[in-house]
N, C-alpha and C. Protein backbone atom coordinates (compact mmCIF):
# COMPACT_ATOMS: atom_id res chain seq x y z
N UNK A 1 -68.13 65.40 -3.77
CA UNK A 1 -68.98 65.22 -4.93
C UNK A 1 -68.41 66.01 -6.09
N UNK A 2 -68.61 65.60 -7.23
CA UNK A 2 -68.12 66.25 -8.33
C UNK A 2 -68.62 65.24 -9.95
N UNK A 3 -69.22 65.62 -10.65
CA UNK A 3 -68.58 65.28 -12.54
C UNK A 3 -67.70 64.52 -12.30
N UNK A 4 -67.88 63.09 -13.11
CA UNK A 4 -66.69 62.27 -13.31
C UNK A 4 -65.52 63.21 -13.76
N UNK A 5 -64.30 62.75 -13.71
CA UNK A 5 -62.87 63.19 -14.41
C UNK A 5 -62.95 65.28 -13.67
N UNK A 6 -63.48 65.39 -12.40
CA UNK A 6 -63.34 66.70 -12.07
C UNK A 6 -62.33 66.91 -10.88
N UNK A 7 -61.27 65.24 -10.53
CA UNK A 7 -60.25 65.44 -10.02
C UNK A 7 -60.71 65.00 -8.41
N UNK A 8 -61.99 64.13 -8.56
CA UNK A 8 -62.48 63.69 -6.50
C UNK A 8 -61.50 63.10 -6.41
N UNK A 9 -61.10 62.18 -6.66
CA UNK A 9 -60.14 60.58 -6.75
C UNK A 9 -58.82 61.53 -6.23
N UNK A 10 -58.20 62.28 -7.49
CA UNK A 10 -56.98 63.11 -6.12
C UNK A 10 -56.89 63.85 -5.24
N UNK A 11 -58.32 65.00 -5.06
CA UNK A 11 -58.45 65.44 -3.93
C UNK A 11 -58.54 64.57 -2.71
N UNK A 12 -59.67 63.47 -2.99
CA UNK A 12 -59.39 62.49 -1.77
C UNK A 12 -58.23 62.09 -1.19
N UNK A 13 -57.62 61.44 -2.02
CA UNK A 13 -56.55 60.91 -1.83
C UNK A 13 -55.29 61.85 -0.97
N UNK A 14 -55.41 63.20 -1.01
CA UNK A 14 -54.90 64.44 -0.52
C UNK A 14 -55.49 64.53 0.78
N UNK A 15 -56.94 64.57 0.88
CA UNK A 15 -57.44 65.36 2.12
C UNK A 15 -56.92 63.62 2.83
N UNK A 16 -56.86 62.83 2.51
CA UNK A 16 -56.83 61.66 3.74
C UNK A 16 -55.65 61.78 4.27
N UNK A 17 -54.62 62.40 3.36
CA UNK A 17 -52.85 62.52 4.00
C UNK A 17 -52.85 63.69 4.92
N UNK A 18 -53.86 64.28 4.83
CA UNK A 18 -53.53 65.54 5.62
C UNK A 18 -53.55 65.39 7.07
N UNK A 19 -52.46 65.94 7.98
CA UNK A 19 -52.31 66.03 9.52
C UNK A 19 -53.34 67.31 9.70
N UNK A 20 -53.83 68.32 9.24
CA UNK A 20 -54.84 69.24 9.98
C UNK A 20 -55.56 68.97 9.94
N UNK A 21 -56.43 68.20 9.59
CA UNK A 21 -57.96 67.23 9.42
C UNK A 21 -57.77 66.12 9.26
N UNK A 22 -57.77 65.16 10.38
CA UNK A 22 -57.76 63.74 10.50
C UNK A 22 -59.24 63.07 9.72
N UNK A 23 -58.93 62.36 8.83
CA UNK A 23 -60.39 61.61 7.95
C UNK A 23 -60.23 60.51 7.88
N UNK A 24 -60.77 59.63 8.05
CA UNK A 24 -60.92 58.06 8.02
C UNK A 24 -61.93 57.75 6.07
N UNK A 25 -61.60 57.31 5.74
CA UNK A 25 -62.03 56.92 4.36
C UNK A 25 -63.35 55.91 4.81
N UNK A 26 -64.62 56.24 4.01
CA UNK A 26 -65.76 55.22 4.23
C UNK A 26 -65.78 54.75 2.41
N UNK A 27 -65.39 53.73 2.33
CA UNK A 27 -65.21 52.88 0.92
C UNK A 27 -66.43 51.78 0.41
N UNK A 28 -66.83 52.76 -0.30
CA UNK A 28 -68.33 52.34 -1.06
C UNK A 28 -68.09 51.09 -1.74
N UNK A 29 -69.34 50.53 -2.09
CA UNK A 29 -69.49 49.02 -2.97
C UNK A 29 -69.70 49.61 -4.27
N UNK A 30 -68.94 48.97 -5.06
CA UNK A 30 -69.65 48.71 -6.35
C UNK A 30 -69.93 46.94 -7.24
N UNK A 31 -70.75 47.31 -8.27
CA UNK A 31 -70.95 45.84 -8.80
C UNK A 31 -70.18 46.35 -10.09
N UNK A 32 -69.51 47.51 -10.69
CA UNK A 32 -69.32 47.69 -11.67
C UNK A 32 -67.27 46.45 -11.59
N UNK A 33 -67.14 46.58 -12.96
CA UNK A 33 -65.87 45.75 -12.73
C UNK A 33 -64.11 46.99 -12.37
N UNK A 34 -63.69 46.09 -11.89
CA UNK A 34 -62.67 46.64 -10.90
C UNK A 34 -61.89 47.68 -12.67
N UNK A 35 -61.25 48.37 -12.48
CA UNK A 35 -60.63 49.33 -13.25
C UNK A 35 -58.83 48.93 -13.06
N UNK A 36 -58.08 49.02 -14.35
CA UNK A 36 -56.37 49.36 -14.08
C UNK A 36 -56.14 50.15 -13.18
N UNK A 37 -55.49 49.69 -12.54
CA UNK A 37 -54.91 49.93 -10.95
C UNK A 37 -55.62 50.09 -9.83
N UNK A 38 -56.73 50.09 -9.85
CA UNK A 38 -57.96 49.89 -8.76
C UNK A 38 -57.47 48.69 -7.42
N UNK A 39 -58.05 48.56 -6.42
CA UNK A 39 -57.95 47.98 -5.41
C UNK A 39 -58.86 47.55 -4.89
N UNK A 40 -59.36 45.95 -4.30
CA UNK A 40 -60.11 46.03 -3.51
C UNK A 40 -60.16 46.24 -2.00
N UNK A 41 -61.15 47.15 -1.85
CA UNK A 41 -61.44 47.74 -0.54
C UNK A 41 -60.49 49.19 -0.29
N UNK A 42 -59.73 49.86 -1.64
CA UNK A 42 -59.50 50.66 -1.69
C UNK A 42 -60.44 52.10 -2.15
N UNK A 43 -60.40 51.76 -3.23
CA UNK A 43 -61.20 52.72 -4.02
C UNK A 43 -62.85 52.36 -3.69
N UNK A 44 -62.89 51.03 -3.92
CA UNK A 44 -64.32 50.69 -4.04
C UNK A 44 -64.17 49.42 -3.23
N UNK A 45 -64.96 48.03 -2.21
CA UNK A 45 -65.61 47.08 -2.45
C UNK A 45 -66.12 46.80 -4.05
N UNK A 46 -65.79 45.59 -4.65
CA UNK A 46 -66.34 45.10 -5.66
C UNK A 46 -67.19 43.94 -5.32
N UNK A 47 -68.09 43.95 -5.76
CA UNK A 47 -69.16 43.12 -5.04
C UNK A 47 -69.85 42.81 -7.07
N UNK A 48 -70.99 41.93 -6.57
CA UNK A 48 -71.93 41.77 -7.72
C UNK A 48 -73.19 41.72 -7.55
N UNK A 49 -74.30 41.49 -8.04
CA UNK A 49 -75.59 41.75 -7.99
C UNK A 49 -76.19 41.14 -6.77
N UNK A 50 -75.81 39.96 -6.61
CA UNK A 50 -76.44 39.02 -5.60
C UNK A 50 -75.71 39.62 -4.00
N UNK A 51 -74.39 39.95 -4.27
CA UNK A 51 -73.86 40.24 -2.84
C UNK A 51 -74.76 41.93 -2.80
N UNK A 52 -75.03 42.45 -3.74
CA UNK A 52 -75.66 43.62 -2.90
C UNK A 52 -77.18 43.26 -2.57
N UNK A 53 -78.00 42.26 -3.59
CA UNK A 53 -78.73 41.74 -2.97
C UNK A 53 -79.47 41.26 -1.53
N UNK A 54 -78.12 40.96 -0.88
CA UNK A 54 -77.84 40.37 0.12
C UNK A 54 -77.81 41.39 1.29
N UNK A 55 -77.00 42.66 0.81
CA UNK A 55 -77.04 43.56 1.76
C UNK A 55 -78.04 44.23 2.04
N UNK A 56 -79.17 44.58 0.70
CA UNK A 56 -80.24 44.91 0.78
C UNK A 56 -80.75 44.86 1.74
N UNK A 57 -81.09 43.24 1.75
CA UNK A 57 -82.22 42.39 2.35
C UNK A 57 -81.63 42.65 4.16
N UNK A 58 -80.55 42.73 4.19
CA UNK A 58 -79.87 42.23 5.65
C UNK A 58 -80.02 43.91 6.63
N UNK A 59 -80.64 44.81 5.06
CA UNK A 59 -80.85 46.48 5.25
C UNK A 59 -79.67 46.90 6.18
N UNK A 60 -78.66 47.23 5.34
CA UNK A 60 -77.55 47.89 5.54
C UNK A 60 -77.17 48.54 4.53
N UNK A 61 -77.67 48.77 3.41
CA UNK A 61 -77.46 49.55 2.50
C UNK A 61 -78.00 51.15 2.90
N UNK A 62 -77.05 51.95 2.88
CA UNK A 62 -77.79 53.14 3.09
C UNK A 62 -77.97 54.14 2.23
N UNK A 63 -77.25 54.00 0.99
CA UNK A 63 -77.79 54.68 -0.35
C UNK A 63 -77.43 54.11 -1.49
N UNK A 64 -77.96 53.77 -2.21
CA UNK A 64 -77.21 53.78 -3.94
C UNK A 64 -78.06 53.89 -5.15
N UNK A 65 -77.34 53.49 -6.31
CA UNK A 65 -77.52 54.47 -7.28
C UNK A 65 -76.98 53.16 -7.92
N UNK A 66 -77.94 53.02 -9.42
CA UNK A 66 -78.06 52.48 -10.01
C UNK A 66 -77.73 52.95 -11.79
N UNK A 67 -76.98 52.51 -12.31
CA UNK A 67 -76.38 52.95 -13.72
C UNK A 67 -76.94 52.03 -14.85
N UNK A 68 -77.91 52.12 -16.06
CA UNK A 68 -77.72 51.24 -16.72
C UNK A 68 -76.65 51.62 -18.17
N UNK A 69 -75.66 50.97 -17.69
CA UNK A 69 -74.45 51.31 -18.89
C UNK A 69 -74.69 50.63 -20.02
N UNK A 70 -73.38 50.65 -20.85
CA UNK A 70 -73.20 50.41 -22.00
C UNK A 70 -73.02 48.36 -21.73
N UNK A 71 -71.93 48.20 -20.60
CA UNK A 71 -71.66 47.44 -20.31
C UNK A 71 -72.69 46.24 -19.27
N UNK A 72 -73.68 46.84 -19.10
CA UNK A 72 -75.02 46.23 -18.12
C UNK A 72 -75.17 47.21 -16.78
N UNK A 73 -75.95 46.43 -16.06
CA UNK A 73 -76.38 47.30 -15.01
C UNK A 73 -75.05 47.47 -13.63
N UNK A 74 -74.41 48.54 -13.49
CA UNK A 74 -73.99 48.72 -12.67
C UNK A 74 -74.32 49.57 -11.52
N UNK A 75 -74.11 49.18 -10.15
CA UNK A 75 -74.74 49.74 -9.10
C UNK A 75 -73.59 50.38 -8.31
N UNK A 76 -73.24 51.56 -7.22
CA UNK A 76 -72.89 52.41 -6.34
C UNK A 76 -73.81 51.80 -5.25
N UNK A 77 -72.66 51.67 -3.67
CA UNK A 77 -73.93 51.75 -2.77
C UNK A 77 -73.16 51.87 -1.53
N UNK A 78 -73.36 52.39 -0.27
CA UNK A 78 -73.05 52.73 0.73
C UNK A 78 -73.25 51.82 1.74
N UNK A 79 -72.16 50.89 2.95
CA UNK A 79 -72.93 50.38 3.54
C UNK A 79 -72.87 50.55 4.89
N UNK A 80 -73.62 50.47 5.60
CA UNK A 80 -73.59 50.66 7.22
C UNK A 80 -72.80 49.82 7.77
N UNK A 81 -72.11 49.79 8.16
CA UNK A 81 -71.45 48.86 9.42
C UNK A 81 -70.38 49.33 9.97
N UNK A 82 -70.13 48.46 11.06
CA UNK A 82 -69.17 48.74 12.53
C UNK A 82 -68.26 49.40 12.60
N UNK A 83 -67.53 49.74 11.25
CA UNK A 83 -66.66 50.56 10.42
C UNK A 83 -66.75 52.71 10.84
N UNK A 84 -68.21 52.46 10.56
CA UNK A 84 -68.68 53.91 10.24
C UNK A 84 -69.36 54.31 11.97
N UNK A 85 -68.53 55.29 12.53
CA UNK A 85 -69.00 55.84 13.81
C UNK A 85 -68.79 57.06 13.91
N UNK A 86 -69.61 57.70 13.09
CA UNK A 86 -69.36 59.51 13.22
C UNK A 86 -69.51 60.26 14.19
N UNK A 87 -69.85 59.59 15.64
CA UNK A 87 -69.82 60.18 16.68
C UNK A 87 -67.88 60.16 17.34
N UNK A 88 -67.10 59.49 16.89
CA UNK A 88 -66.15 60.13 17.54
C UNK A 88 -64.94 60.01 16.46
N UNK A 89 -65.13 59.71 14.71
CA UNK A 89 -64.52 60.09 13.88
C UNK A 89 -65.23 60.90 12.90
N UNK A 90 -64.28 61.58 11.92
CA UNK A 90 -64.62 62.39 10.78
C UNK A 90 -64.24 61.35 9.65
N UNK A 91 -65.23 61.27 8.30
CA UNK A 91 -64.96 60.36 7.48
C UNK A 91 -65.01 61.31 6.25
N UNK A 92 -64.46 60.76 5.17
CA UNK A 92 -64.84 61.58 3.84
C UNK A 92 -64.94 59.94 2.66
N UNK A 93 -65.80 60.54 1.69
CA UNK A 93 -66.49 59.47 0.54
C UNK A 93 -66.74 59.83 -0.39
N UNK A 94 -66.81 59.29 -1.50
CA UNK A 94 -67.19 60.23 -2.85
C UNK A 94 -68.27 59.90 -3.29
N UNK A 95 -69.19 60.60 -4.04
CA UNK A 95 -70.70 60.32 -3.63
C UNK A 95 -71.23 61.35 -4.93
N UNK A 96 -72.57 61.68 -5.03
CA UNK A 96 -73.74 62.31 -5.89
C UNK A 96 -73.97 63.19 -4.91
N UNK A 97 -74.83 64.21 -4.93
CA UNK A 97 -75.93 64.82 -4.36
C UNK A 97 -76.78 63.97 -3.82
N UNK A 98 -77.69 63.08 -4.83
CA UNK A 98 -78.66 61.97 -4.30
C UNK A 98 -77.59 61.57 -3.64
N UNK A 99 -76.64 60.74 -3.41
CA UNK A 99 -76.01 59.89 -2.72
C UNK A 99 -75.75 60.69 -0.97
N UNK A 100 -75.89 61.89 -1.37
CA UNK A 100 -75.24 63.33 -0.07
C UNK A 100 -76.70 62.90 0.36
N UNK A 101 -77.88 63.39 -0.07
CA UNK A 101 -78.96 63.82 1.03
C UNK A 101 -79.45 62.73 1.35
N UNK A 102 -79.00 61.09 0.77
CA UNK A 102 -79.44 59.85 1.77
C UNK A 102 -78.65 59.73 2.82
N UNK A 103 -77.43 60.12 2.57
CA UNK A 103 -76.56 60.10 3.60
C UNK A 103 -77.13 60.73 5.02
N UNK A 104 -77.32 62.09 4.61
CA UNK A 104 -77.82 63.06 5.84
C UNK A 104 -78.89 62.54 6.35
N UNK A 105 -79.99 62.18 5.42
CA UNK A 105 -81.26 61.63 6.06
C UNK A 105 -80.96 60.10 6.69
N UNK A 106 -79.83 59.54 6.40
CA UNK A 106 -79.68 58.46 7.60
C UNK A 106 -78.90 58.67 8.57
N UNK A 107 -77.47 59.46 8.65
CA UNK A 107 -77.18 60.05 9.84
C UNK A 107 -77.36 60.98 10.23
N UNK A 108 -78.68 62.00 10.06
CA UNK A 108 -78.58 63.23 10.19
C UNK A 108 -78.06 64.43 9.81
N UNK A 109 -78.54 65.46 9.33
CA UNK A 109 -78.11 66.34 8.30
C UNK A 109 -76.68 67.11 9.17
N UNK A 110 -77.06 67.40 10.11
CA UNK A 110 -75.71 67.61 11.40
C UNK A 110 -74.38 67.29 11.18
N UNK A 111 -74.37 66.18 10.68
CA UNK A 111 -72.98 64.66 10.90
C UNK A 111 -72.94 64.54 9.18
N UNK A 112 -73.56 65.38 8.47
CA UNK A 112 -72.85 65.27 6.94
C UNK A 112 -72.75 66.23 6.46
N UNK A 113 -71.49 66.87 5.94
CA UNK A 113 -71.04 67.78 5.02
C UNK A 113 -70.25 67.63 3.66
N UNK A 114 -71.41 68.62 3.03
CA UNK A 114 -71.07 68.44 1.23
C UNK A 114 -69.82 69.29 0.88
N UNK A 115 -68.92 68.58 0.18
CA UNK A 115 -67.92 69.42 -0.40
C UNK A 115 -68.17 68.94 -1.98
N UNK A 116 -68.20 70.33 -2.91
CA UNK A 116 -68.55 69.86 -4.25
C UNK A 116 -67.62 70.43 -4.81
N UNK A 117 -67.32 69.29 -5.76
CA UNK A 117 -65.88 69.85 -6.66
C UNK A 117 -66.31 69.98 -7.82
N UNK A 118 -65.92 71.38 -8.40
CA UNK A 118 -66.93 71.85 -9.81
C UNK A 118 -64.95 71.90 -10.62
N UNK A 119 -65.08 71.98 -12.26
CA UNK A 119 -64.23 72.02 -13.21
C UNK A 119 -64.72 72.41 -14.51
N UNK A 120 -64.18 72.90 -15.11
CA UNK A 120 -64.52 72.76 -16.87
C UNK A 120 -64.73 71.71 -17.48
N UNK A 121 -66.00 71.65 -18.22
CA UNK A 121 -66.32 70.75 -19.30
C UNK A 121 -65.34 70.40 -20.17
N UNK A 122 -64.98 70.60 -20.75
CA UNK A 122 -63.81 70.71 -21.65
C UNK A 122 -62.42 69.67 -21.28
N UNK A 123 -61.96 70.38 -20.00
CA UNK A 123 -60.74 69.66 -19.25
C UNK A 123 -61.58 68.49 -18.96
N UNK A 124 -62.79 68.42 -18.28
CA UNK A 124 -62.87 66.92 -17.69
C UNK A 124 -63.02 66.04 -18.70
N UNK A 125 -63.60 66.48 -19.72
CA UNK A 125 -63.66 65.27 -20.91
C UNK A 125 -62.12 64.58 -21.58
N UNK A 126 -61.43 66.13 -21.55
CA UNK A 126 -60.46 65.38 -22.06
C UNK A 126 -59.56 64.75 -20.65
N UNK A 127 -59.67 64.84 -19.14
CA UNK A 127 -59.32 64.00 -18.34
C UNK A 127 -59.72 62.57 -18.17
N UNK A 128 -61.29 62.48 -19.07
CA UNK A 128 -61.84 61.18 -18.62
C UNK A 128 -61.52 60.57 -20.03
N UNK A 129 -60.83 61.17 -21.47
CA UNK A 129 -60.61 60.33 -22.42
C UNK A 129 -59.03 59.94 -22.31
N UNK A 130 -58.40 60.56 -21.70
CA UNK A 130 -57.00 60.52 -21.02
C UNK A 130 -56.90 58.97 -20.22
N UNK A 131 -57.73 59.12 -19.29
CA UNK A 131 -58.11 57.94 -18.17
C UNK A 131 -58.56 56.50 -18.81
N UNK A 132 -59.53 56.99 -19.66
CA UNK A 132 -59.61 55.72 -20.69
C UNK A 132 -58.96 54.77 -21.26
N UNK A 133 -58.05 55.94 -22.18
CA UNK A 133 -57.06 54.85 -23.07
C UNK A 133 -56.02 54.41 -22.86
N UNK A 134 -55.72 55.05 -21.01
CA UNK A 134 -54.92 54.17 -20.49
C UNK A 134 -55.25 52.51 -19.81
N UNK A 135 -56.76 52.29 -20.10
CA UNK A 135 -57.16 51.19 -20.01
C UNK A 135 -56.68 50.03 -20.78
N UNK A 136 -56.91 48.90 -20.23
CA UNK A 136 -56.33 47.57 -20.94
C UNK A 136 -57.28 47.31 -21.95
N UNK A 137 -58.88 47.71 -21.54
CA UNK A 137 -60.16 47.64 -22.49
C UNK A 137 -60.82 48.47 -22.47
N UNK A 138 -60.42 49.97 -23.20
CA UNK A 138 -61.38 51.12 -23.15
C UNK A 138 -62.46 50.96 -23.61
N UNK A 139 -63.27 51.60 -23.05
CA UNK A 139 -64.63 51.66 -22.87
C UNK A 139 -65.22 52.90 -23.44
N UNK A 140 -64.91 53.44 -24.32
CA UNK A 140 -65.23 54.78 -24.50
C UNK A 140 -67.10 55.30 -24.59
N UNK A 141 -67.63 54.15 -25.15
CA UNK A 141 -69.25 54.10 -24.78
C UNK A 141 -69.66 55.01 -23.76
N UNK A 142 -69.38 54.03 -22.48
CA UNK A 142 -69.07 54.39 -21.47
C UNK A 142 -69.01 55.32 -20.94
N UNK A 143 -67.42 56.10 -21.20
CA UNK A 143 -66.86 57.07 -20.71
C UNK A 143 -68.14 58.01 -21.06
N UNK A 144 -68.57 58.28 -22.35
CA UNK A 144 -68.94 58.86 -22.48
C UNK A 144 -70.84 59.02 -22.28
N UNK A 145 -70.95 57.82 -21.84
CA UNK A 145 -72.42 58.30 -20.93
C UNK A 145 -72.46 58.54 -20.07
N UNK A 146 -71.28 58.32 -19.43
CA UNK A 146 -71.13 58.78 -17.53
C UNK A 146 -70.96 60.71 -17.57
N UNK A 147 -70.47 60.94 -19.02
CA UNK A 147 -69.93 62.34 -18.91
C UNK A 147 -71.23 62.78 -19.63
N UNK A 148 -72.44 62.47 -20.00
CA UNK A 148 -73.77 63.31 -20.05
C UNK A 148 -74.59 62.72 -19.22
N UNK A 149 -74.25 62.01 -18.21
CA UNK A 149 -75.32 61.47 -17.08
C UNK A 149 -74.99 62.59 -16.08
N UNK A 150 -73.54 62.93 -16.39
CA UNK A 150 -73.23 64.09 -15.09
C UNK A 150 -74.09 65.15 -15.52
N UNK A 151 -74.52 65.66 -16.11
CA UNK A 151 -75.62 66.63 -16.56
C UNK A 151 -76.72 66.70 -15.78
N UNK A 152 -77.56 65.45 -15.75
CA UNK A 152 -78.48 65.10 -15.12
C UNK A 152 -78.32 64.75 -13.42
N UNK A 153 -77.20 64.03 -13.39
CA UNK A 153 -76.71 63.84 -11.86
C UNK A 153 -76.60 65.00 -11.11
N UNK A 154 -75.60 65.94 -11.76
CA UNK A 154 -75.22 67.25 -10.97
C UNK A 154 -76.37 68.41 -11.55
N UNK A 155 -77.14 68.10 -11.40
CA UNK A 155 -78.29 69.80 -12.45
C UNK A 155 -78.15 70.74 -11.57
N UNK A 156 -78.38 71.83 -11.80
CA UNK A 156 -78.68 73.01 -10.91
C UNK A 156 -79.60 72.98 -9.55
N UNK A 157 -81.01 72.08 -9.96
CA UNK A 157 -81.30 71.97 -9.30
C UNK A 157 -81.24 70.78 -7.98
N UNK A 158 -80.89 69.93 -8.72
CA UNK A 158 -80.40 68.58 -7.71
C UNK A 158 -79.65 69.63 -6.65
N UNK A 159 -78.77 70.10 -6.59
CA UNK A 159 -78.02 70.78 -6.01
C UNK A 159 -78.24 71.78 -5.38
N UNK A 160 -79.60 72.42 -5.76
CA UNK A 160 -79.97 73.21 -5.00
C UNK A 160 -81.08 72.26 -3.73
N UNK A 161 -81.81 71.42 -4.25
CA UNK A 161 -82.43 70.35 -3.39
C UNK A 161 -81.59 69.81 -2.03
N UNK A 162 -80.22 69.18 -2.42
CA UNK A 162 -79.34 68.79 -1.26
C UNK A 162 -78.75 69.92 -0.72
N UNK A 163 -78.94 71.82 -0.64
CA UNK A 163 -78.33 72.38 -0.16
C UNK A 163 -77.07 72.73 -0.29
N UNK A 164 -76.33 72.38 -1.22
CA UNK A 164 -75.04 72.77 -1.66
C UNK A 164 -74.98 74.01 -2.25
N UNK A 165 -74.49 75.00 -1.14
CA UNK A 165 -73.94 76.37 -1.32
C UNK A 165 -72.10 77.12 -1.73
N UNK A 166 -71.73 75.74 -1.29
CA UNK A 166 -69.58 75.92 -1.18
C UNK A 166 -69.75 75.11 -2.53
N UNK A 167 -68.80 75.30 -3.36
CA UNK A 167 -68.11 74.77 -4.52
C UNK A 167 -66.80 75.06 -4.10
N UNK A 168 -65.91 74.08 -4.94
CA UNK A 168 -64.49 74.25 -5.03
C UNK A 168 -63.85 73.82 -6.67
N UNK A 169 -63.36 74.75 -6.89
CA UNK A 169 -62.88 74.86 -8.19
C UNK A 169 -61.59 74.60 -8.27
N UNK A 170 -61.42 73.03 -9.08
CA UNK A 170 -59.79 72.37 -9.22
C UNK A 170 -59.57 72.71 -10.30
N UNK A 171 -58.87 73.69 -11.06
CA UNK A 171 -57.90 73.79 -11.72
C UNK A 171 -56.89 74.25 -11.41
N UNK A 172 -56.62 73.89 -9.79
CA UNK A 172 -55.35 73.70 -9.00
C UNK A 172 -55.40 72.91 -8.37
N UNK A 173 -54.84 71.15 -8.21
CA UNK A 173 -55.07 70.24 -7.31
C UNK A 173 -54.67 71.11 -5.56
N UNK A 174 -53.70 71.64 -5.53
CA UNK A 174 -53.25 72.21 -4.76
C UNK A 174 -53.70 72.93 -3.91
N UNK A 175 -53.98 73.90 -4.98
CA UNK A 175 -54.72 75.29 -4.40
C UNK A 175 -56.50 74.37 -4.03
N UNK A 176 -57.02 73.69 -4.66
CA UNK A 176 -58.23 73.00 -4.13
C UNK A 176 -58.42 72.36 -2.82
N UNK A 177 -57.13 71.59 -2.57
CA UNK A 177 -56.99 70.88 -1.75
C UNK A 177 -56.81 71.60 -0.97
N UNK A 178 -56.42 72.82 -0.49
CA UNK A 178 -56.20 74.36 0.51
C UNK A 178 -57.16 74.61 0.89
N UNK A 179 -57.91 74.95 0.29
CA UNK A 179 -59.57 75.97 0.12
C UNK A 179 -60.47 74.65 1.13
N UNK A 180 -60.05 73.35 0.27
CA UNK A 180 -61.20 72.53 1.32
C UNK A 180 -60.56 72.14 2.32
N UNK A 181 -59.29 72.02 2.89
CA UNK A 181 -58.72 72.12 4.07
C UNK A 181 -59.55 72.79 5.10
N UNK A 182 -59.13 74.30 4.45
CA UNK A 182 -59.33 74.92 5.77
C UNK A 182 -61.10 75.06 5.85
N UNK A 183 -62.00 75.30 4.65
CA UNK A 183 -63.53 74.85 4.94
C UNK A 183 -63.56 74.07 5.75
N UNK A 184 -62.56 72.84 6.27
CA UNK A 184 -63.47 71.87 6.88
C UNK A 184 -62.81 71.90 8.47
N UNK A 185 -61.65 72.89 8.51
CA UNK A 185 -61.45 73.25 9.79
C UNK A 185 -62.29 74.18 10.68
N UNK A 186 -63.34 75.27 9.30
CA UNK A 186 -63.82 75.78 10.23
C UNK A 186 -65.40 75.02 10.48
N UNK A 187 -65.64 73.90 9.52
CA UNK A 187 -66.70 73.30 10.10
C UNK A 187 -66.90 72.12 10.70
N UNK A 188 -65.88 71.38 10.90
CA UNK A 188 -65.32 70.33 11.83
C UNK A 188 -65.26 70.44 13.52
């Protein structure tokens, strides 16, 4: 978990290469539209209103989160299936707080652990206006309601609600990616 532009996207991408903590990636839906260089079924499932509709109803959705942007309503959402067996793998996902304590309350608070990645205001804005205008159609609207929604998303207290006591501070991809290494060796 982390503030857009606070560096999840390369920590992930790090902790999944790693040989001392084997992680299997659980790859969320979105309805929002796919991004420059994005993948499907990499980064995200891209789906649209009716296919999450669908999952709703079929109740396999196990959390999401709903955005009304600049661009219309875009949705985040988690889904259950045959994929996800935390009884004999370890997975990692990028997620909210809200998104963390639905998690726990559907597999049990036991079988989910929060890693929160905190950064400077400052750097992440100018990481997420960086990220932008390397777009084919920046969005800067956008960018910039996602970066005062994180206000409200991440508050003090949200965070104190889901129990998040560990932070990890990236203004070292490196040195970040260390610190949550070995956290998750000793709670793995």
């Amino acid at each position: 978990m982390g503030k857009s532009s606070s560096g999840k996207d390369s920590i992930y991408k790090k902790l999944l290469s790693q040989q001392s903590v084997l992680l299997q990636s659980i790859v969320p839906y979105t309805t929002r539209p796919i991004r420059a260089g994005e993948q499907e079924g990499v980064e995200y499932h891209f789906t649209d209103e009716a296919g999450f509709q669908r999952l709703l109803v079929k109740g396999s959705v196990v959390e999401d989160r709903a955005y009304d942007t600049c661009c219309g309503l875009w949705r985040y959402f988690t889904v259950a299936d045959e994929s996800i067996d935390l009884k004999s793998q370890n997975y990692l996902m990028i997620g909210t707080p809200e998104a963390y304590n639905r998690l726990r309350g559907f597999y049990g608070k036991e079988l989910v652990l929060p890693v929160m990645i905190e950064l400077d205001d400052g750097v992440r804005l100018q990481r997420a206006l960086d990220r932008e205008k390397a777009q084919d159609h920046p969005k800067y609207a956008e960018m910039c309601r996602r970066y005062l929604a994180d206000a409200q998303d991440f508050s003090e207290e949200k965070l104190v609600d889901a129990g998040i006591e560990r932070t990890f501070y990236n203004d070292s991809l490196e040195g970040c990616v260390e610190e949550i290494v070995e956290y998750l060796r000793e709670k793995l």
